[in-house]
C-alpha atoms as a PDB file:
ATOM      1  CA  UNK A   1     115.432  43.480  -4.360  1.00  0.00           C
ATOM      2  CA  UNK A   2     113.812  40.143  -4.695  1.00  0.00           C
ATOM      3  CA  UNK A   3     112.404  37.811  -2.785  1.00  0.00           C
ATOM      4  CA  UNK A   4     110.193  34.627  -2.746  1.00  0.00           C
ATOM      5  CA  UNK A   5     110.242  30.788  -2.061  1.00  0.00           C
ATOM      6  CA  UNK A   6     111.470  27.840  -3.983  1.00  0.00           C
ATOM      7  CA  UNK A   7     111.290  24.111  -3.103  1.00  0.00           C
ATOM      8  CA  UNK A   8     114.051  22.279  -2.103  1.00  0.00           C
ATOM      9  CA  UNK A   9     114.909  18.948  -2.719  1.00  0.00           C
ATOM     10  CA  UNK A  10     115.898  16.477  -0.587  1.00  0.00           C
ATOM     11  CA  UNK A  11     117.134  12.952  -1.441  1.00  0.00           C
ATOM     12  CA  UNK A  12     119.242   9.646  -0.948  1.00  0.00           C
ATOM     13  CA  UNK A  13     122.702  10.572  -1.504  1.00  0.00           C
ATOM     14  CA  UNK A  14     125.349   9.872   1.301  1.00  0.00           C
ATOM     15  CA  UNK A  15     129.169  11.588   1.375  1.00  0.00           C
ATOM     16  CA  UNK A  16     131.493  11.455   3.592  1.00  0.00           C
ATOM     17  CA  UNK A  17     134.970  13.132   4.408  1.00  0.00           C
ATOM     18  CA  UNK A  18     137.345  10.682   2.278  1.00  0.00           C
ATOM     19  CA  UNK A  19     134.578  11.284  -1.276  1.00  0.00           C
ATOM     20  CA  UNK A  20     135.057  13.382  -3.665  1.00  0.00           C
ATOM     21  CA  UNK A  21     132.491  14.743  -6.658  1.00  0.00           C
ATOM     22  CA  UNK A  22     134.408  14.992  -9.740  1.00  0.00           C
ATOM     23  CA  UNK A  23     133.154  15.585 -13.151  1.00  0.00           C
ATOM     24  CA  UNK A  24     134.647  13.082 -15.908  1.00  0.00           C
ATOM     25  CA  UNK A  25     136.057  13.756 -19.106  1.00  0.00           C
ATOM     26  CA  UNK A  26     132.408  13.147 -20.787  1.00  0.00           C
ATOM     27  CA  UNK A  27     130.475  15.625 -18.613  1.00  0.00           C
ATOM     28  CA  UNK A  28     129.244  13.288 -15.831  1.00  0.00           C
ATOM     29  CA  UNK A  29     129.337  14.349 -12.185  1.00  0.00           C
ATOM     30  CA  UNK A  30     130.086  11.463 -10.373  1.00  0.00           C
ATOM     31  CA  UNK A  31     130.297  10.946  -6.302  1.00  0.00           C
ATOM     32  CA  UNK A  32     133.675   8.968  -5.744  1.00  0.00           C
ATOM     33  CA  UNK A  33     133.291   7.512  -1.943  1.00  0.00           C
ATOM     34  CA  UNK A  34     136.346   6.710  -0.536  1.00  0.00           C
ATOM     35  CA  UNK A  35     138.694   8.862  -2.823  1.00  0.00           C
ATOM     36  CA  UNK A  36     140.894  10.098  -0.343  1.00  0.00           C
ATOM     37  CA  UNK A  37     141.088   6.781   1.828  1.00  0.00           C
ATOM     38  CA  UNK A  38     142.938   3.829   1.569  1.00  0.00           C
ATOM     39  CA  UNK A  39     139.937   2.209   0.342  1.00  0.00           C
ATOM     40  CA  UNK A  40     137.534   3.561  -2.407  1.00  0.00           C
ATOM     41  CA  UNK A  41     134.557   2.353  -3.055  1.00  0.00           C
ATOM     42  CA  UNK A  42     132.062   2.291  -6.524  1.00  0.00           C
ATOM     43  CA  UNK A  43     131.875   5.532  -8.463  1.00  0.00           C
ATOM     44  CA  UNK A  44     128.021   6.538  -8.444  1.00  0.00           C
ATOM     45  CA  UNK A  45     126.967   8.789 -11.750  1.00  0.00           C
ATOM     46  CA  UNK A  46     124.688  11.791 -10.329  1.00  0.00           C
ATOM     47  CA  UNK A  47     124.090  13.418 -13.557  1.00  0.00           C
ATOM     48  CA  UNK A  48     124.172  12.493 -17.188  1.00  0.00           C
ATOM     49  CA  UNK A  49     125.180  15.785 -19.241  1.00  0.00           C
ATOM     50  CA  UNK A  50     126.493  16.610 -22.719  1.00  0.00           C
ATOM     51  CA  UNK A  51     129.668  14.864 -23.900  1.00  0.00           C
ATOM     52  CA  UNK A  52     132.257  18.045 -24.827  1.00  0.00           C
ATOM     53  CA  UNK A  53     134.256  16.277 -26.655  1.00  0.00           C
ATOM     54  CA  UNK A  54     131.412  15.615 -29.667  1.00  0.00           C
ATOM     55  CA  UNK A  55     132.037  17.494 -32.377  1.00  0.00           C
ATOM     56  CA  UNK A  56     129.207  20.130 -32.812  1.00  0.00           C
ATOM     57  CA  UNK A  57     128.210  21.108 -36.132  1.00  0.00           C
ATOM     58  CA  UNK A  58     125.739  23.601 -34.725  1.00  0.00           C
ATOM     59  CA  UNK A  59     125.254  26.146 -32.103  1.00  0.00           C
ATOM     60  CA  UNK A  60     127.206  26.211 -28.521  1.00  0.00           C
ATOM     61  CA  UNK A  61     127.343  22.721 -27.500  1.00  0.00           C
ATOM     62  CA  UNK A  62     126.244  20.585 -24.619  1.00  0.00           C
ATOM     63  CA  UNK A  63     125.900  22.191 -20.743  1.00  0.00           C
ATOM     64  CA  UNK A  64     128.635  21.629 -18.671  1.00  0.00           C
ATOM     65  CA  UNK A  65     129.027  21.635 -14.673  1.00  0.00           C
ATOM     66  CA  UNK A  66     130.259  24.961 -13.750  1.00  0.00           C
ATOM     67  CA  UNK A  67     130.648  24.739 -10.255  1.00  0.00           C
ATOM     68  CA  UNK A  68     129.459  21.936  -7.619  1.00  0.00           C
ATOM     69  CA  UNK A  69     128.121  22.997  -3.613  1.00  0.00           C
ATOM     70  CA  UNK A  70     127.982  20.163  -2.237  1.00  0.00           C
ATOM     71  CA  UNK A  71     125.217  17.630  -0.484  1.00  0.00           C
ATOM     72  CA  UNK A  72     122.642  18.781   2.175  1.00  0.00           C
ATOM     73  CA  UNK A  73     119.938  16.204   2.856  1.00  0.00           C
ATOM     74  CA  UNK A  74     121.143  13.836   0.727  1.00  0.00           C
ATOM     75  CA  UNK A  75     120.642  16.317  -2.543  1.00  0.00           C
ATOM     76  CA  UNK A  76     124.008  17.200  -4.367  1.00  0.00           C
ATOM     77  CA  UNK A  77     123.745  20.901  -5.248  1.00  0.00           C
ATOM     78  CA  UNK A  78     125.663  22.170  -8.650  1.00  0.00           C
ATOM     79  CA  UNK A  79     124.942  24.374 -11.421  1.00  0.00           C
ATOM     80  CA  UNK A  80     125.518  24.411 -15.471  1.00  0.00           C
ATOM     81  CA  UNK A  81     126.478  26.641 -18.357  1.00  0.00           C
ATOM     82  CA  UNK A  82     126.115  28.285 -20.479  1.00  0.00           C
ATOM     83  CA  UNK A  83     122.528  28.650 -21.279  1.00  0.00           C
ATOM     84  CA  UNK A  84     120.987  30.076 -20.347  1.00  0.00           C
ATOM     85  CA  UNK A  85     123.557  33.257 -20.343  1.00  0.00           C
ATOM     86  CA  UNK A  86     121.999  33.006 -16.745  1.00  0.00           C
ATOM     87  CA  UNK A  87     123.161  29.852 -15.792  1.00  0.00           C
ATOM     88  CA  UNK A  88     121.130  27.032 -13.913  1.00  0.00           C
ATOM     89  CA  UNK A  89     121.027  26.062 -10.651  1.00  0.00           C
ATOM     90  CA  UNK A  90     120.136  21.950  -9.825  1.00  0.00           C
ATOM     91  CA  UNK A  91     120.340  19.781  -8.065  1.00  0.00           C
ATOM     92  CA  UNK A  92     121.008  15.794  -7.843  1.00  0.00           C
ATOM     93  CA  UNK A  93     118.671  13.427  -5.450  1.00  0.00           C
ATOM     94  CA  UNK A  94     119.922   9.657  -6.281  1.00  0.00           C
ATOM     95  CA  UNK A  95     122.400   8.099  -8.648  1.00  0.00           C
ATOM     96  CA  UNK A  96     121.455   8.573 -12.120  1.00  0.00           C
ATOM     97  CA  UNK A  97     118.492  11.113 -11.192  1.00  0.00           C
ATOM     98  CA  UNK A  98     116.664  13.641 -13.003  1.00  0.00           C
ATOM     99  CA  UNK A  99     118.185  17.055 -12.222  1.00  0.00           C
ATOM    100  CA  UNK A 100     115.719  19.207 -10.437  1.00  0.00           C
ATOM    101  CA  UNK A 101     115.940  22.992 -11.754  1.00  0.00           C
ATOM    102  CA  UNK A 102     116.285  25.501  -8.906  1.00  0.00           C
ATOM    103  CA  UNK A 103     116.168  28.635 -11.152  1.00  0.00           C
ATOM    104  CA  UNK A 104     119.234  30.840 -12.376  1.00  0.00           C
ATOM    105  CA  UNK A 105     123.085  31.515 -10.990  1.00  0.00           C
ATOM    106  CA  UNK A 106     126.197  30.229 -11.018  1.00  0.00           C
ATOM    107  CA  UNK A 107     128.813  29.258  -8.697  1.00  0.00           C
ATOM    108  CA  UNK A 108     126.505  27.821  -5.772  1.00  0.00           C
ATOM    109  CA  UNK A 109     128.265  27.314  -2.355  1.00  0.00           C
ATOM    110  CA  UNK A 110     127.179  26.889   0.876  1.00  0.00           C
ATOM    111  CA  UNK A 111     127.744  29.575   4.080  1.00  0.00           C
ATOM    112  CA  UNK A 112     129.529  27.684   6.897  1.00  0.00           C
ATOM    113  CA  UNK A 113     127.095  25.515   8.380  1.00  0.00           C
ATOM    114  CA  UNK A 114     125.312  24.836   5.632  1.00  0.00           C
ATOM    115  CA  UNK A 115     122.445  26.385   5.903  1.00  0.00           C
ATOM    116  CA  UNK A 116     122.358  28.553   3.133  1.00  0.00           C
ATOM    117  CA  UNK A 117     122.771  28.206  -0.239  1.00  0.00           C
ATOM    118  CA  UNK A 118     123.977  31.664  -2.355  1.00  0.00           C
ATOM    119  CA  UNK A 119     124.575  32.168  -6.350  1.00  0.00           C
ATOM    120  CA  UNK A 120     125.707  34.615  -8.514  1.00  0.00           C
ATOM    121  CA  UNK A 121     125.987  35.449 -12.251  1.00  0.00           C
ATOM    122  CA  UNK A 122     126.528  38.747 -13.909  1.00  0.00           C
ATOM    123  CA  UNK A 123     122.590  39.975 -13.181  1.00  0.00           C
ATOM    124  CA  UNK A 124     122.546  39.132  -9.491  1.00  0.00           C
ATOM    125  CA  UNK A 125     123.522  37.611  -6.123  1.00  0.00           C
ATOM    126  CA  UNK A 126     120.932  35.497  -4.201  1.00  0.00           C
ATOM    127  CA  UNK A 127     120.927  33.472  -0.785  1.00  0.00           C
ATOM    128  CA  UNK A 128     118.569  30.293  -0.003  1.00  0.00           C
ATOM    129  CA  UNK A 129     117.889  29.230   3.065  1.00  0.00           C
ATOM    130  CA  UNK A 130     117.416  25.841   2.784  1.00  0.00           C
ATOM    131  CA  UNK A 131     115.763  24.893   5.373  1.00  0.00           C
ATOM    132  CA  UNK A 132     112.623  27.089   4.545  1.00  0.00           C
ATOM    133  CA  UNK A 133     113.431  27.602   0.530  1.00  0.00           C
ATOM    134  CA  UNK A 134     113.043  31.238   1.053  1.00  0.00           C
ATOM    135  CA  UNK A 135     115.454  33.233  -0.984  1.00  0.00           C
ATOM    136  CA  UNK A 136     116.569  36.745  -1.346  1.00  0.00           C
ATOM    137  CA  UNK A 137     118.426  38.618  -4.392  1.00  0.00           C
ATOM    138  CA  UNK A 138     119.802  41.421  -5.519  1.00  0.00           C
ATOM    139  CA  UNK A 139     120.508  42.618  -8.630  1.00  0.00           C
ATOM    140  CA  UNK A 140     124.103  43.818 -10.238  1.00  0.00           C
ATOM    141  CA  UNK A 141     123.072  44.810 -13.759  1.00  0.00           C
ATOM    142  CA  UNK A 142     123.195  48.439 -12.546  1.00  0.00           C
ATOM    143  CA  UNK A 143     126.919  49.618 -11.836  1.00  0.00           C
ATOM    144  CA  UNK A 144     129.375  51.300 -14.305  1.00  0.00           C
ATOM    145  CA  UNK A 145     131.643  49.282 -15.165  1.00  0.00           C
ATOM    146  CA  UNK A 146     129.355  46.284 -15.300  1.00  0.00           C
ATOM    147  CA  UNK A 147     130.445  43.944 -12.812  1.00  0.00           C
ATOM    148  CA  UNK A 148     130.887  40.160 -14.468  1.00  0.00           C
ATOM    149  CA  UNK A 149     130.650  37.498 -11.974  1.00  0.00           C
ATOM    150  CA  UNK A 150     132.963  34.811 -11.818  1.00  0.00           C
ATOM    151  CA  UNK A 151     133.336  33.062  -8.720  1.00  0.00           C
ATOM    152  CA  UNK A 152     131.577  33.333  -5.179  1.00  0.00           C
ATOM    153  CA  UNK A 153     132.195  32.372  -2.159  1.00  0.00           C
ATOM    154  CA  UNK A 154     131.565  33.297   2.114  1.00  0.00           C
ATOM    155  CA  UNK A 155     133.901  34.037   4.694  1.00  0.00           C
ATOM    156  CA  UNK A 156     134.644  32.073   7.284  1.00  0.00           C
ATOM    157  CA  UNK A 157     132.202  33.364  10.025  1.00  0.00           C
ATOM    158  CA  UNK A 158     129.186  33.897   7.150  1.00  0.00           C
ATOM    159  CA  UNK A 159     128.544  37.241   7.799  1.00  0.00           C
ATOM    160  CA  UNK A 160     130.144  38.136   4.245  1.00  0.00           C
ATOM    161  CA  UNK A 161     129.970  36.905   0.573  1.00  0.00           C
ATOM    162  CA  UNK A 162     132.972  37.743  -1.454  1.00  0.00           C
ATOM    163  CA  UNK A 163     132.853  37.627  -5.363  1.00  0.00           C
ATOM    164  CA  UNK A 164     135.496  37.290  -7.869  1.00  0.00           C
ATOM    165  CA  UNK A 165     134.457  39.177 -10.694  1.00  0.00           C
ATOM    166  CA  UNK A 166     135.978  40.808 -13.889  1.00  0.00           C
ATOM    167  CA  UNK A 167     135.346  44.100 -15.210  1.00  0.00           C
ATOM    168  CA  UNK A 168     137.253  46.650 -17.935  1.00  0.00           C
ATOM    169  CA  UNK A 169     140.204  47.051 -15.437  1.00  0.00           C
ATOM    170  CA  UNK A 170     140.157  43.607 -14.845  1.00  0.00           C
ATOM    171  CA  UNK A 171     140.068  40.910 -12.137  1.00  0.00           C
ATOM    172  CA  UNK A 172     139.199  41.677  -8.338  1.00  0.00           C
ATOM    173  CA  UNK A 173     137.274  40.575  -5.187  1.00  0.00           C
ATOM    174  CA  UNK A 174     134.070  42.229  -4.205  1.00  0.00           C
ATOM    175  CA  UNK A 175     132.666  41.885   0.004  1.00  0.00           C
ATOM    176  CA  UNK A 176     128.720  41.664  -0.229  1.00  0.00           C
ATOM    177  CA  UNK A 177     127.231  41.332   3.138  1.00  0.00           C
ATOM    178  CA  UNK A 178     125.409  38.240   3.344  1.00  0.00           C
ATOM    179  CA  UNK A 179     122.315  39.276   4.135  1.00  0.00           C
ATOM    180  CA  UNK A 180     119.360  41.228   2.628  1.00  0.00           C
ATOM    181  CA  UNK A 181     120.109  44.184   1.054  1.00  0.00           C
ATOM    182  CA  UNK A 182     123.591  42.614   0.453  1.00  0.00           C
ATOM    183  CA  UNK A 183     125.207  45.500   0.699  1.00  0.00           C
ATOM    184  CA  UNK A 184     128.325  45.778  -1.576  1.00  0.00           C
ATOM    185  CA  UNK A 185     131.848  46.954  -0.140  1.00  0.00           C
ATOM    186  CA  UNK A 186     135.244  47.978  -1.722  1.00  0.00           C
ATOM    187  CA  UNK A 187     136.876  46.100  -4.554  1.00  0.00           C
ATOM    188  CA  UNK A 188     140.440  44.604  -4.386  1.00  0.00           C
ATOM    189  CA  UNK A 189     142.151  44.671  -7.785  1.00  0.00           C
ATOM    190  CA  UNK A 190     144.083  41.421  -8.163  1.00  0.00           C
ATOM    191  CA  UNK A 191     146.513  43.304 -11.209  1.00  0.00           C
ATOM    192  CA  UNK A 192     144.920  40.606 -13.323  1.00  0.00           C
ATOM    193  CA  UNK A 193     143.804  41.967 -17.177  1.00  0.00           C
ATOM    194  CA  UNK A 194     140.821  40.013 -18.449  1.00  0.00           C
ATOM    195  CA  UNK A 195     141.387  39.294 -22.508  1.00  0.00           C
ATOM    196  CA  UNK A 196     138.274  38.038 -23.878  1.00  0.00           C
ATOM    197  CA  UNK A 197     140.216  36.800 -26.730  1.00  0.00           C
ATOM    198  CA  UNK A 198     141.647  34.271 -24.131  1.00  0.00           C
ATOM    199  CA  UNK A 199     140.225  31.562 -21.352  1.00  0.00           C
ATOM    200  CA  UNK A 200     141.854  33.090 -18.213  1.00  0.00           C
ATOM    201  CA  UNK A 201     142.424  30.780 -15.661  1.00  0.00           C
ATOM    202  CA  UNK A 202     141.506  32.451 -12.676  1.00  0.00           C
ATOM    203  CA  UNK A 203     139.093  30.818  -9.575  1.00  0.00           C
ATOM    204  CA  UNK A 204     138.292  30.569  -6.101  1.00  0.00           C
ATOM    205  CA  UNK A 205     140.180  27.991  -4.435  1.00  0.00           C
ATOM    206  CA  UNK A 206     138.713  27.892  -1.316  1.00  0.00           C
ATOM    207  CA  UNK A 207     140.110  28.790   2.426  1.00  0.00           C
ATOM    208  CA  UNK A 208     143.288  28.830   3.425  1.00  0.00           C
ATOM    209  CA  UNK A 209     144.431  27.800   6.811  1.00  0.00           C
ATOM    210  CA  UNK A 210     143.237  30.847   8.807  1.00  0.00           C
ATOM    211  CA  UNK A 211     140.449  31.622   6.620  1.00  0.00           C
ATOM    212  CA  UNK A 212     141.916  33.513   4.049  1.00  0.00           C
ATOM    213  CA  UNK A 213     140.608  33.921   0.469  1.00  0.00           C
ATOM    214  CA  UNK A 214     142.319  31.662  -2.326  1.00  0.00           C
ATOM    215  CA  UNK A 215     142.405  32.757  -5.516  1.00  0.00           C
ATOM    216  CA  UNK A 216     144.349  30.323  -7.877  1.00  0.00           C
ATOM    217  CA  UNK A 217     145.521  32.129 -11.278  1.00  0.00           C
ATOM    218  CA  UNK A 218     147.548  30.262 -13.980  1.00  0.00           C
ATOM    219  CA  UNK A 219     149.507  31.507 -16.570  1.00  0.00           C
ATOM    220  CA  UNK A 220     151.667  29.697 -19.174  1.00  0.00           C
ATOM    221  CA  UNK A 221     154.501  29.164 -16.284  1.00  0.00           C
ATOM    222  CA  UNK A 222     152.747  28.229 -13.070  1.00  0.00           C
ATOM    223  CA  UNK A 223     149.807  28.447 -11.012  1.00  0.00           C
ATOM    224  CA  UNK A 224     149.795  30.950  -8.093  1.00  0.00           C
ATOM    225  CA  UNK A 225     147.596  30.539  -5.338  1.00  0.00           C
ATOM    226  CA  UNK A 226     147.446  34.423  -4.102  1.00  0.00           C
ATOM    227  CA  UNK A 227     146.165  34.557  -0.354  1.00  0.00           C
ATOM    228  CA  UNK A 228     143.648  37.498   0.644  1.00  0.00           C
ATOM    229  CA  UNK A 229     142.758  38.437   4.550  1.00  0.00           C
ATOM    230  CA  UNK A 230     138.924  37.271   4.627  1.00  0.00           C
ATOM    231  CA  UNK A 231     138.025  41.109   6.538  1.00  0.00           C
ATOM    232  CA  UNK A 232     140.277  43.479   4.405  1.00  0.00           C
ATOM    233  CA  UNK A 233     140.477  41.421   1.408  1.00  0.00           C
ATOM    234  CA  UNK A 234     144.689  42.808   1.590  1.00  0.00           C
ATOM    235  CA  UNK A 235     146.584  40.209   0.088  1.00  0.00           C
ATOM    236  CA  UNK A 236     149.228  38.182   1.914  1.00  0.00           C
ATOM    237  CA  UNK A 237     152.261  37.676  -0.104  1.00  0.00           C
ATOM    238  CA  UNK A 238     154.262  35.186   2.090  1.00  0.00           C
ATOM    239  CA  UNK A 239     151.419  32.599   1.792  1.00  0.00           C
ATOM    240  CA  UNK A 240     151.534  32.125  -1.811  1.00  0.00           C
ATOM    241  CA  UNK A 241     151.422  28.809  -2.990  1.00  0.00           C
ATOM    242  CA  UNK A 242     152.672  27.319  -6.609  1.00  0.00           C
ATOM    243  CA  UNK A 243     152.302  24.500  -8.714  1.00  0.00           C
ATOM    244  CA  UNK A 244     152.756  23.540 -12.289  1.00  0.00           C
ATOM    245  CA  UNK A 245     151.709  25.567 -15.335  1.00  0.00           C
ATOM    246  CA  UNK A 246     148.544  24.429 -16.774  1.00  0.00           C
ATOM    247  CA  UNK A 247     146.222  22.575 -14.079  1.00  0.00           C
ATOM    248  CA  UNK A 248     143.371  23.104 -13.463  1.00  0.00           C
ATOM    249  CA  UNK A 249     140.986  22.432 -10.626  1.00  0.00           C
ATOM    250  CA  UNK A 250     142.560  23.895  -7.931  1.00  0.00           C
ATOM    251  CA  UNK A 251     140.883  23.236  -4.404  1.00  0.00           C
ATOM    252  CA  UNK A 252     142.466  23.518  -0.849  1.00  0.00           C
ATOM    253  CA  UNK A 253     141.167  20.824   1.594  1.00  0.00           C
ATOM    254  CA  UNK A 254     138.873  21.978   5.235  1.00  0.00           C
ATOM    255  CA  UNK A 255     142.142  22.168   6.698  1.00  0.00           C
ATOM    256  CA  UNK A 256     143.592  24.823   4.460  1.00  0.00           C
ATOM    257  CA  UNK A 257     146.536  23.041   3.659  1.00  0.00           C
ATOM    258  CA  UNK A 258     146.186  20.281   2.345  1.00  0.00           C
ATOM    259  CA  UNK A 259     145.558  20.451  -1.979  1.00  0.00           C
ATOM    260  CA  UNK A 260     143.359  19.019  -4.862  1.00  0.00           C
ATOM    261  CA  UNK A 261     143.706  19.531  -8.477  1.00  0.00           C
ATOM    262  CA  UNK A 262     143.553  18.429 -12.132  1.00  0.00           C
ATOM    263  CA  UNK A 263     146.664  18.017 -14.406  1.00  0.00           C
ATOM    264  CA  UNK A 264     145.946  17.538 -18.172  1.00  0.00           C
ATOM    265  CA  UNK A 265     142.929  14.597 -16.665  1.00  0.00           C
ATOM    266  CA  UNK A 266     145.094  13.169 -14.039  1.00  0.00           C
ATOM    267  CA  UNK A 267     143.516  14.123 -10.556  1.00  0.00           C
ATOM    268  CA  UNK A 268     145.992  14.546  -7.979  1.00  0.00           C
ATOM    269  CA  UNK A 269     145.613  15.045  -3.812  1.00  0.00           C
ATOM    270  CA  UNK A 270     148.383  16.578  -1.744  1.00  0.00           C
ATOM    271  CA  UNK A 271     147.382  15.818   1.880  1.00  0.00           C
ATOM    272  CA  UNK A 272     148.154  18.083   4.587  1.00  0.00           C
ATOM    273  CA  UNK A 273     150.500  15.752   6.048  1.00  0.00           C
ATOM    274  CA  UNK A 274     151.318  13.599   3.640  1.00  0.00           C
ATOM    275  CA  UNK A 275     152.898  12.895  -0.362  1.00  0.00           C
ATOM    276  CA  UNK A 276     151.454  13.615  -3.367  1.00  0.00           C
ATOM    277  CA  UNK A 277     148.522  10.848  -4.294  1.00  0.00           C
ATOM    278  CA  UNK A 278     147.531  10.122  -7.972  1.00  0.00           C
ATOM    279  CA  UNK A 279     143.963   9.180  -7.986  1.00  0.00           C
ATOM    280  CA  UNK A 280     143.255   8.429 -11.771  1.00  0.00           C
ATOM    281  CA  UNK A 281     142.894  10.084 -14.994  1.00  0.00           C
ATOM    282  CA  UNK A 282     139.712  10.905 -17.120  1.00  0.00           C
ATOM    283  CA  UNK A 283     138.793  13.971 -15.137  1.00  0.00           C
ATOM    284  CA  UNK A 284     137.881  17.710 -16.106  1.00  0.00           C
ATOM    285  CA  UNK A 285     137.091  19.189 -12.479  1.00  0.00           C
ATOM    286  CA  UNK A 286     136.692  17.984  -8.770  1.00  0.00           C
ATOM    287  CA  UNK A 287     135.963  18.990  -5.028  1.00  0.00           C
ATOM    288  CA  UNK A 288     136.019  18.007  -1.690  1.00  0.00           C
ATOM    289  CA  UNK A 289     133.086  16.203  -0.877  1.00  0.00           C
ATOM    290  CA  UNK A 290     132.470  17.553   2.777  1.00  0.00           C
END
């Protein structure tokens, strides 16, 4: 185990439930206020990263945002890959800030009320409480077969953490408790092979409406959102969910129901209650603001 204390970062950044932080085609997470309303208001830039579309002669290529939290005391929490192998946890204070380094992990989210802040990557899991900066971790870089972290994300009441994660048989989920030790429970197998000749399109989605797991997973002739019971991790066939081959993005909405996601760099919102909205192109990834 480890354990210690970081400084958080507070700052000046507002959302509310209608914005959305979306990363453009050239890297840039932006906060879009309004996105979801019937009025929008001025895109703000919150970071300035590498452009992935310049050709690089040399070595990996610019940072990009692999996952975004979300805001807590006006700071915009995200992280970046891919190096370090580790990945890097920041986060945003202002429009066009400086991003603050946190230390290593990817796929930051925040527990239920916000509170905490936990990360994983392929060498360990790790919870902030961000109210104190006090953090605890554990490492992974010890089981046979070596876990790979994917994706991470709590269950509905916070007492859990579950991981999607890749291995030699392939995908599954893996239940952590969510506090210190974090201890680890039985995998689910989602039947998924991982082909590291291939980009395998397989991420959390978020919640469905009950609090079930999402897992979105595309193949070359749709995109399956697969439903998993948050306490057993069993899946739940008759929820399944489709959409077209090939996006990208996926995110369900607080509600459950209603749907965000990327097509080719069109961004497109499915409301609970509602028909499908086009809300621009020039966009890699995006979430739900609040």
């Amino acid at each position: 185990m480890n354990e210690g204390t970081i400084e958080i970062p507070s700052g000046e950044i507002s959302v509310g439930p209608n914005d959305l932080l979306v990363v453009h085609v050239d890297g840039d997470l932006w906060l879009h206020p309004g996105a979801l309303g019937d009025v929008s208001g001025t895109a703000l830039r919150l970071a300035d990263l590498g452009d992935p579309r310049v050709e690089v002669v040399e070595g990996p290529g610019p940072n990009a945002v692999d996952d975004v939290a979300g805001e807590v005391n006006g700071a915009v929490f995200f992280s970046d890959c891919c190096e370090p192998i580790s990945g890097n946890l920041l986060a945003a204070t202002s429009e066009n800030s400086d991003r603050i380094t946190l230390g290593p992990g990817y796929s930051p989210v925040l527990n239920p009320d916000r509170t905490k802040l936990a990360t994983a990557n392929s060498y360990g899991l790790s919870v902030i409480d961000l109210s104190t900066g006090s953090y605890a971790a554990r490492s992974l870089d010890n089981g046979v077969p070596f876990i790979n972290a994917w994706d991470l994300m709590w269950t509905p009441d916070g007492a859990s953490l579950v991981m999607l994660y890749f291995d030699d048989s392939g995908f599954g989920l893996m239940p952590f408790s969510a506090e210190s030790p974090f201890v680890q429970g039985a995998p689910t197998s989602l039947g998924l092979d991982f082909d590291p000749s291939t980009s395998p399109s397989v991420h959390l989605a978020g919640r469905g409406p009950t609090g079930e797991i999402a897992v979105a997973v595309g193949d070359s002739k749709t995109t399956l959102i697969r439903y998993f019971d948050a306490a057993t991790l069993l899946e739940i066939p008759q929820m399944q969910r489709d959409l077209p081959a090939g996006v990208q993005s996926v995110r369900l909405a607080n509600d459950g129901v209603g749907l965000l996601w990327i097509d080719k760099t069109t961004l497109w919102y499915l409301p609970a209650n509602g028909d499908v909205r086009d809300l621009g192109f020039g966009y890699s990834a995006a979430w739900f603001a609040t």
